[in-house]
C-alpha atoms as a PDB file:
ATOM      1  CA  UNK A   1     -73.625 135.495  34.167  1.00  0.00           C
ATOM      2  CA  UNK A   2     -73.292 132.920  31.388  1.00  0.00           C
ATOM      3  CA  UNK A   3     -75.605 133.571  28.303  1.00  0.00           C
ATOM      4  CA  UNK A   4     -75.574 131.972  24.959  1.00  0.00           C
ATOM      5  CA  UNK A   5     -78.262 132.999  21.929  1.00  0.00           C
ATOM      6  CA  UNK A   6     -80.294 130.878  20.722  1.00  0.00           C
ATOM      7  CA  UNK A   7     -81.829 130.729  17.150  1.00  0.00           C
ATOM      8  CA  UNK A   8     -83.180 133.538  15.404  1.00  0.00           C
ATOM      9  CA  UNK A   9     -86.672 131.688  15.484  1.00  0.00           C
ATOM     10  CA  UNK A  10     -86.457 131.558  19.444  1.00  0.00           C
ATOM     11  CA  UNK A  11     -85.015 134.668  19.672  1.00  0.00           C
ATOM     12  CA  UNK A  12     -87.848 136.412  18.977  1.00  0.00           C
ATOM     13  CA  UNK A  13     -90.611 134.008  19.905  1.00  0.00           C
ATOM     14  CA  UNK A  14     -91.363 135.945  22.800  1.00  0.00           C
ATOM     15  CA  UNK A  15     -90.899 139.590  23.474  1.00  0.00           C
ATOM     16  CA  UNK A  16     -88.118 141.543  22.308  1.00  0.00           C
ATOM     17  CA  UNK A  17     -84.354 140.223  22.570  1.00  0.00           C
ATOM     18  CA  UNK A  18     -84.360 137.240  24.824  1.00  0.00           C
ATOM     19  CA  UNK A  19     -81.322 134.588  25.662  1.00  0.00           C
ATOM     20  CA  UNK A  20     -81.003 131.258  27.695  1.00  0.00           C
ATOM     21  CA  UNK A  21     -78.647 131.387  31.183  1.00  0.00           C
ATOM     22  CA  UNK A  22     -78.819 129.346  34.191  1.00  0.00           C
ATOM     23  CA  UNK A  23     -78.552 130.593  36.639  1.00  0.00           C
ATOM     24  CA  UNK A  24     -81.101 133.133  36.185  1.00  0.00           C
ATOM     25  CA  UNK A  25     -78.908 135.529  38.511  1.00  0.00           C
ATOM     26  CA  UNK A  26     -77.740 138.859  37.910  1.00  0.00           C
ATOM     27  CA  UNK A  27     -75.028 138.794  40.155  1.00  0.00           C
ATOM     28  CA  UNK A  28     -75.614 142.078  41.718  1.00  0.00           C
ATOM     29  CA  UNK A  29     -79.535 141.341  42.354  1.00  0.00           C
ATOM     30  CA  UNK A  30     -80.463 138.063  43.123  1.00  0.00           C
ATOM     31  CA  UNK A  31     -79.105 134.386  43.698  1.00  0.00           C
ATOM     32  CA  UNK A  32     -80.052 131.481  41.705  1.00  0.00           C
ATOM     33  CA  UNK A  33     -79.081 127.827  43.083  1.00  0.00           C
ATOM     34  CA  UNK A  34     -80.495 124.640  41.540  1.00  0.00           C
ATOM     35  CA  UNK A  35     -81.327 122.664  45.081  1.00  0.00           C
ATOM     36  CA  UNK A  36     -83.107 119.518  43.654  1.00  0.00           C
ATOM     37  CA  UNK A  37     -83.127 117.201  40.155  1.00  0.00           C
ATOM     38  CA  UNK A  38     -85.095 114.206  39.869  1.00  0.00           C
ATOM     39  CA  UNK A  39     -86.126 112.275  36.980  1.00  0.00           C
ATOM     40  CA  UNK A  40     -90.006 111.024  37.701  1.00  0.00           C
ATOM     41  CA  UNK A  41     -89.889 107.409  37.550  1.00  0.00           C
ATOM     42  CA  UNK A  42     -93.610 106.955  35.919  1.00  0.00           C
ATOM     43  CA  UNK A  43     -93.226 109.754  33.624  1.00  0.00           C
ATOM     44  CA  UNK A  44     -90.597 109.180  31.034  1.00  0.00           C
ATOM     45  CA  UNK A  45     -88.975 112.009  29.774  1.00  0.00           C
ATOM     46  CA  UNK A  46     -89.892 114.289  32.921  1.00  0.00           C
ATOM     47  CA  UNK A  47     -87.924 115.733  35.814  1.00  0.00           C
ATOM     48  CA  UNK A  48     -88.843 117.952  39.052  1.00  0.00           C
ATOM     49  CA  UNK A  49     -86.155 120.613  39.609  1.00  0.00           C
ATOM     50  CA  UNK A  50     -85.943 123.061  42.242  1.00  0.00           C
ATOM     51  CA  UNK A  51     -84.182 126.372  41.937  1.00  0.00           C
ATOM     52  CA  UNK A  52     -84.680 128.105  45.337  1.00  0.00           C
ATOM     53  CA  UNK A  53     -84.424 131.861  44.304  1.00  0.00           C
ATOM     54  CA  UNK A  54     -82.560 134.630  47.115  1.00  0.00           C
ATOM     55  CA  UNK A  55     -83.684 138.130  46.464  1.00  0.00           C
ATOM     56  CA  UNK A  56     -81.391 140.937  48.602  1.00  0.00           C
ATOM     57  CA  UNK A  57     -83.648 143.796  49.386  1.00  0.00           C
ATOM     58  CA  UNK A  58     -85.044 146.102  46.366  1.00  0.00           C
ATOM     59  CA  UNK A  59     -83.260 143.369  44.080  1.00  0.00           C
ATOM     60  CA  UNK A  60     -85.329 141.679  41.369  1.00  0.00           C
ATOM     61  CA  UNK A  61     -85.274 139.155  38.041  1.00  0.00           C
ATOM     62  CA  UNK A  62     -85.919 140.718  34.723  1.00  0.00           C
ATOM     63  CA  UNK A  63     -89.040 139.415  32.391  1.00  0.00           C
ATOM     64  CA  UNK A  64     -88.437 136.001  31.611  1.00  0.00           C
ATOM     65  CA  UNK A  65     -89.663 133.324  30.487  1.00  0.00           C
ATOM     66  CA  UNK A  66     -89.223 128.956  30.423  1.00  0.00           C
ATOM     67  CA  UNK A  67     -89.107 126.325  28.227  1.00  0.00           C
ATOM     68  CA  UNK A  68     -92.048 125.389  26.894  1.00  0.00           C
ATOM     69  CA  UNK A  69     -92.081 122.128  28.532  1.00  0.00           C
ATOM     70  CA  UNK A  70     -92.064 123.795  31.612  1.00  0.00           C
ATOM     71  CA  UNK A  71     -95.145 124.064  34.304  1.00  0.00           C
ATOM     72  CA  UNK A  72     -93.879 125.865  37.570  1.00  0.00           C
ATOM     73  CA  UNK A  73     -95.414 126.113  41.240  1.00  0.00           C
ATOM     74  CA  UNK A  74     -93.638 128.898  43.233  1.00  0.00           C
ATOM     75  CA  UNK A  75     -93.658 128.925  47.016  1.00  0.00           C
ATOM     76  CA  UNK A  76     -92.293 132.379  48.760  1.00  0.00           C
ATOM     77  CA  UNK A  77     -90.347 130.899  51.549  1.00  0.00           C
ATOM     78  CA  UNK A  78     -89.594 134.306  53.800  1.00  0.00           C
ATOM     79  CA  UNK A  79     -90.385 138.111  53.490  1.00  0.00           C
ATOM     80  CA  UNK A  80     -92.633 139.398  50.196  1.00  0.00           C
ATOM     81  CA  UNK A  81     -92.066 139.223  46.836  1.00  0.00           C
ATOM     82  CA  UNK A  82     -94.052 140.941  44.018  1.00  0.00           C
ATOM     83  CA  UNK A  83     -94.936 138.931  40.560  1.00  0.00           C
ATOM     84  CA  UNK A  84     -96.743 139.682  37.538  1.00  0.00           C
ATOM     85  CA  UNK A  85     -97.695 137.035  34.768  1.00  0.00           C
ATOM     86  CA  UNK A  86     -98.652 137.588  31.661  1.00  0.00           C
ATOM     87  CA  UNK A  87    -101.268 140.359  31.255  1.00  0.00           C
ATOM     88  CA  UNK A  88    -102.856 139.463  34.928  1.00  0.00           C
ATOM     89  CA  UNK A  89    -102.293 142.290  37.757  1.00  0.00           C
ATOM     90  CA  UNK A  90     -98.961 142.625  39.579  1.00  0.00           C
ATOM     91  CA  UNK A  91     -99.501 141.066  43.096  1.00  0.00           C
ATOM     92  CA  UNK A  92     -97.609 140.623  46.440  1.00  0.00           C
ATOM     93  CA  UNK A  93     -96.992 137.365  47.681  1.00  0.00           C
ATOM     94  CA  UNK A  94     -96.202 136.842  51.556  1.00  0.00           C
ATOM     95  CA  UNK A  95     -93.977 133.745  52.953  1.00  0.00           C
ATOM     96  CA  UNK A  96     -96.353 130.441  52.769  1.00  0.00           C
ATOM     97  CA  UNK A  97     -98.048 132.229  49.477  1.00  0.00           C
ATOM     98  CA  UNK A  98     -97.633 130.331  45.637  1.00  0.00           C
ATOM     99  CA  UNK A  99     -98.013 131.223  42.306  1.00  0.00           C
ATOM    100  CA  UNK A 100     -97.992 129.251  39.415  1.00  0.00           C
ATOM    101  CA  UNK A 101     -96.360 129.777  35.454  1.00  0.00           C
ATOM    102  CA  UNK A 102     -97.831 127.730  32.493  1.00  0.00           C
ATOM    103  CA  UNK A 103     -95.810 126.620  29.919  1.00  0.00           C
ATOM    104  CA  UNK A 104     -95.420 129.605  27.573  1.00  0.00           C
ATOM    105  CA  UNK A 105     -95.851 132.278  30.234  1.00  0.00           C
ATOM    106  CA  UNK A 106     -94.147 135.691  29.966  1.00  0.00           C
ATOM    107  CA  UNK A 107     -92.808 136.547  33.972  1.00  0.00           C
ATOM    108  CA  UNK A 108     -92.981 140.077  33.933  1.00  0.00           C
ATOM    109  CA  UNK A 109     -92.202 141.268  37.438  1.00  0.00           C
ATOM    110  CA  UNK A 110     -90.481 139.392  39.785  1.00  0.00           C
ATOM    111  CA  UNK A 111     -88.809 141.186  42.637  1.00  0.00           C
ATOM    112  CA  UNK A 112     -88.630 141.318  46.144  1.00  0.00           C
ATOM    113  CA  UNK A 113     -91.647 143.822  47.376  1.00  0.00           C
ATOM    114  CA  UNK A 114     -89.050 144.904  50.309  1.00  0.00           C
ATOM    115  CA  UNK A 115     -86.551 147.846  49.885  1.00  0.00           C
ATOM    116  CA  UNK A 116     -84.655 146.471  53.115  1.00  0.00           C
ATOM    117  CA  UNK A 117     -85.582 142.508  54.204  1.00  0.00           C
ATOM    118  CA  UNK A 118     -84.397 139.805  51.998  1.00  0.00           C
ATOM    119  CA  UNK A 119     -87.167 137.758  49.876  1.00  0.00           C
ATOM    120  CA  UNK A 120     -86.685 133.631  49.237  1.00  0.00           C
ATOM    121  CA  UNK A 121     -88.606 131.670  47.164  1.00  0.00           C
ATOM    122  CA  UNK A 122     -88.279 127.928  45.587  1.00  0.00           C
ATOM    123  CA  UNK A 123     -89.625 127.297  42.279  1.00  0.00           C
ATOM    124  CA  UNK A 124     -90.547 123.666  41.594  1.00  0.00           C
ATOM    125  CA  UNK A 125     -90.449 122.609  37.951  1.00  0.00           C
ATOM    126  CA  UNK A 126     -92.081 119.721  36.048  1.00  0.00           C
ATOM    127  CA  UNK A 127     -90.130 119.918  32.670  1.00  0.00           C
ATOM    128  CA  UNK A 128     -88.516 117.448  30.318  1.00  0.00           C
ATOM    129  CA  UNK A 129     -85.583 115.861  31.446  1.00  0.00           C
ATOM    130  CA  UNK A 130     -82.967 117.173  29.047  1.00  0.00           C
ATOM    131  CA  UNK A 131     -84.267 120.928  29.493  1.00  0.00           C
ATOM    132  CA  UNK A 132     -81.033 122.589  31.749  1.00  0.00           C
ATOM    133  CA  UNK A 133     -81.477 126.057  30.543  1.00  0.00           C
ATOM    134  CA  UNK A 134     -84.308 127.176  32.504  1.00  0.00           C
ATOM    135  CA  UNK A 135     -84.229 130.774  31.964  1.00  0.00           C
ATOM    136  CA  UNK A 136     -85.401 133.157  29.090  1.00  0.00           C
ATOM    137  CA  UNK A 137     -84.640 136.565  30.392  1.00  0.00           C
ATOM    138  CA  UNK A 138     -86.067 139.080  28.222  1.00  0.00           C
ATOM    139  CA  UNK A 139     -85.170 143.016  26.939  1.00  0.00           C
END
């Protein structure tokens, strides 16, 4: 995985020891692949990316967060994956389920809820353009 830190500032805007990566994949848990990039024609500035996100079973993402530009809809595409944002409860989302993030949010659990089916799900961003690091993974 490719990280680079990012100011002091940033560093500890959020919680604990954080740094920027795209993917968002730890190699040995899950698979990160950016499947769509469009700038939107009426909104200046703004782009939809997709990042469809593979979970093997039992893996999972750790706490994260995205730029602060960033509003995200997540769809689960097949088996279950668990999620937790914020303060709010932790709960299981089933294929054809969605959650969203608000810029700002803290991602706290995200993991497949399956110890042996694979989990899939594609998270749709509206973020400025020039954003590329999506990913604030968190200690």
């Amino acid at each position: 995985m490719i990280t680079r830190i990012i100011s002091v500032a940033a560093l500890f805007s959020v919680v604990g020891a954080c740094w920027w990566s795209l993917p968002l994949a730890n190699a040995a848990e899950d698979k990160v692949t950016l499947v769509y990039n469009h700038e939107i024609p009426n909104i200046p500035g703004k782009s939809v990316k997709g990042l469809l996100v593979e979970y093997p079973p039992g893996g999972s993402t750790p706490a994260h967060t995205h730029p602060k530009s960033a509003f995200i809809y997540a769809t689960v595409l097949e088996g279950e994956i668990r999620s937790q944002v914020n303060d709010g409860p932790a709960k299981v989302y089933k294929a054809g389920e969605n959650f969203t993030e608000l810029p700002g949010d803290l991602h706290r659990v995200s993991e497949n809820a399956s110890k042996t089916k694979p989990a899939r799900l594609l998270a749709v961003f509206i973020v400025d353009t020039n954003e590329s690091d999506l990913t604030q993974l968190c200690k």
